[in-house]
C-alpha atoms as a PDB file:
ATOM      1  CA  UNK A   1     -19.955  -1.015  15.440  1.00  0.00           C
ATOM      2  CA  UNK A   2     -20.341   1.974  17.371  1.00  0.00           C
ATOM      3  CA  UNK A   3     -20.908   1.770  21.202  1.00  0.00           C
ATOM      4  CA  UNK A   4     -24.771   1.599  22.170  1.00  0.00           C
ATOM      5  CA  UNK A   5     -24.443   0.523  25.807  1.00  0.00           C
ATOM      6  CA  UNK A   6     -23.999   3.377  28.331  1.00  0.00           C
ATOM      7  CA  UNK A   7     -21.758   2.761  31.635  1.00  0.00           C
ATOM      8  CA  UNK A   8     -25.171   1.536  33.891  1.00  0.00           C
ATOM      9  CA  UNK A   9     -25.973  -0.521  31.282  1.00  0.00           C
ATOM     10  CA  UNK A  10     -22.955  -2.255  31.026  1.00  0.00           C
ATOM     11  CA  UNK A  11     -22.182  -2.931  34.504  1.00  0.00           C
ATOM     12  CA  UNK A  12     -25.619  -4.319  35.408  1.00  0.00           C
ATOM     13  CA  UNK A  13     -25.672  -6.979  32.169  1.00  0.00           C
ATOM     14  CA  UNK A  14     -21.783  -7.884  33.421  1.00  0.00           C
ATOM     15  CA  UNK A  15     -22.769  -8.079  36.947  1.00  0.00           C
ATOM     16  CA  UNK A  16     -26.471 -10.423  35.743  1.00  0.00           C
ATOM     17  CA  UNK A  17     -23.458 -12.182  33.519  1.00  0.00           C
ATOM     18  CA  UNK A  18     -21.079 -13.415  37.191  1.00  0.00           C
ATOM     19  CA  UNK A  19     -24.532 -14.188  38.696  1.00  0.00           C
ATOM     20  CA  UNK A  20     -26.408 -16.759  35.917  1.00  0.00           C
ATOM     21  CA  UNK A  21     -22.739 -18.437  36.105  1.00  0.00           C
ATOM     22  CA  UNK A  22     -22.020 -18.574  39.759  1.00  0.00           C
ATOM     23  CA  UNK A  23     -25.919 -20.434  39.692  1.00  0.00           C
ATOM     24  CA  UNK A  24     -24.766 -22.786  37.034  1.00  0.00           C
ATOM     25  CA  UNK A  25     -21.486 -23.536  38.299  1.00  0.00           C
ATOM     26  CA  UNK A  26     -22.338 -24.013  42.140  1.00  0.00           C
ATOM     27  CA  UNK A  27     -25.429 -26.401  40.671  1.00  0.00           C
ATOM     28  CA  UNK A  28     -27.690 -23.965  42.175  1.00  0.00           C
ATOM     29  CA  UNK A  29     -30.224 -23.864  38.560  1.00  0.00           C
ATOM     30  CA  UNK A  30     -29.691 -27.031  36.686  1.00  0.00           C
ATOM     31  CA  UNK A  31     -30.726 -28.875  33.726  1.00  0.00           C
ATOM     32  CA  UNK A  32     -31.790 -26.860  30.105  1.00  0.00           C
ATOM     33  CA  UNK A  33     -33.079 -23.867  32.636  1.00  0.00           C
ATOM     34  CA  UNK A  34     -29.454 -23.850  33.895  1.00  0.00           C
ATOM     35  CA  UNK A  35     -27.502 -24.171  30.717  1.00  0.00           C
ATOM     36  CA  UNK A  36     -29.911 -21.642  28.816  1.00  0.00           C
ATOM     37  CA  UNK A  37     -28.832 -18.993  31.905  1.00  0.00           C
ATOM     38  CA  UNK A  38     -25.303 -19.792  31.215  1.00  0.00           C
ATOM     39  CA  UNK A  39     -25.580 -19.032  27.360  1.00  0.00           C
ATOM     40  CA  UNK A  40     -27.433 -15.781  28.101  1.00  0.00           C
ATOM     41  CA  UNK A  41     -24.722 -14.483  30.977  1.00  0.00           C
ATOM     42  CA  UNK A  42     -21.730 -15.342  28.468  1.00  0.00           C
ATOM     43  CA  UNK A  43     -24.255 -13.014  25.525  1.00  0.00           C
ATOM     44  CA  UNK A  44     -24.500 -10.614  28.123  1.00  0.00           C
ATOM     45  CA  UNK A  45     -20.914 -10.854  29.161  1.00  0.00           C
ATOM     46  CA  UNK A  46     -19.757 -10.364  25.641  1.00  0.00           C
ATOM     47  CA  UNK A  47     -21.959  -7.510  24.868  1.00  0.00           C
ATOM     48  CA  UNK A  48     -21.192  -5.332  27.784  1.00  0.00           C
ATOM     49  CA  UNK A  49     -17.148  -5.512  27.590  1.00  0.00           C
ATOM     50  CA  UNK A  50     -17.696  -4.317  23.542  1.00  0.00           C
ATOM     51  CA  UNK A  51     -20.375  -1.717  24.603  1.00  0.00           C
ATOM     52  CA  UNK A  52     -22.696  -3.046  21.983  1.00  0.00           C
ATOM     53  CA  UNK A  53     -25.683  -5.204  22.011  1.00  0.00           C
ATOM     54  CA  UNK A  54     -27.135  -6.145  18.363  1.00  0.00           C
ATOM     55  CA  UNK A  55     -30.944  -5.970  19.802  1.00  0.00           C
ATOM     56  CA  UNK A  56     -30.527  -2.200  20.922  1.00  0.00           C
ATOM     57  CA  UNK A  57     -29.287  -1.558  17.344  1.00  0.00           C
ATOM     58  CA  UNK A  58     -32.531  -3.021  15.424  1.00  0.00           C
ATOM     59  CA  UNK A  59     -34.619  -1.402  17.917  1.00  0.00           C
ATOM     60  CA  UNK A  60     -32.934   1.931  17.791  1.00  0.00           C
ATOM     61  CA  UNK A  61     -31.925   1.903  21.847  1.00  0.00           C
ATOM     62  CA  UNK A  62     -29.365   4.044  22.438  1.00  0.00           C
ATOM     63  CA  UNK A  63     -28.250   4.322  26.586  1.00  0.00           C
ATOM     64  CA  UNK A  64     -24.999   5.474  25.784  1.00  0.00           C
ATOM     65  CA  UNK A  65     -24.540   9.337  26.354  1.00  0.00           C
ATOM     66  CA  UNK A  66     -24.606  11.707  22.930  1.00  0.00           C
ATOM     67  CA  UNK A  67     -21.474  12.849  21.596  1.00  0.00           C
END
């Protein structure tokens, strides 16, 4: 897998990531809207600490800077 997430990227989808579970945990967003906010901030969690995110590679996004 090579790296398709530039350093922006990364550190907005990590930051969205400490948000959606700070609202789940403090029982701010509840019920299936809360749990399907958690499941996309741990997604986005995982995909911006290994700099890759499967969708960007299908759809031929590339944010990361050129060699």
């Amino acid at each position: 897998m090579k790296p398709n997430m530039g350093t922006a990227d990364r550190i907005i989808r990590i930051l969205l990531a400490i948000v959606f579970a700070a609202l789940y945990f403090t029982g701010t967003v509840t019920g299936t809207f809360g749990l399907v906010l958690l499941v996309l901030g741990v997604v986005f969690f995982a995909t911006g600490l290994v700099r890759f995110c499967p969708l960007y590679a299908i759809a031929g996004i590339r944010t990361c800077p050129a060699k």
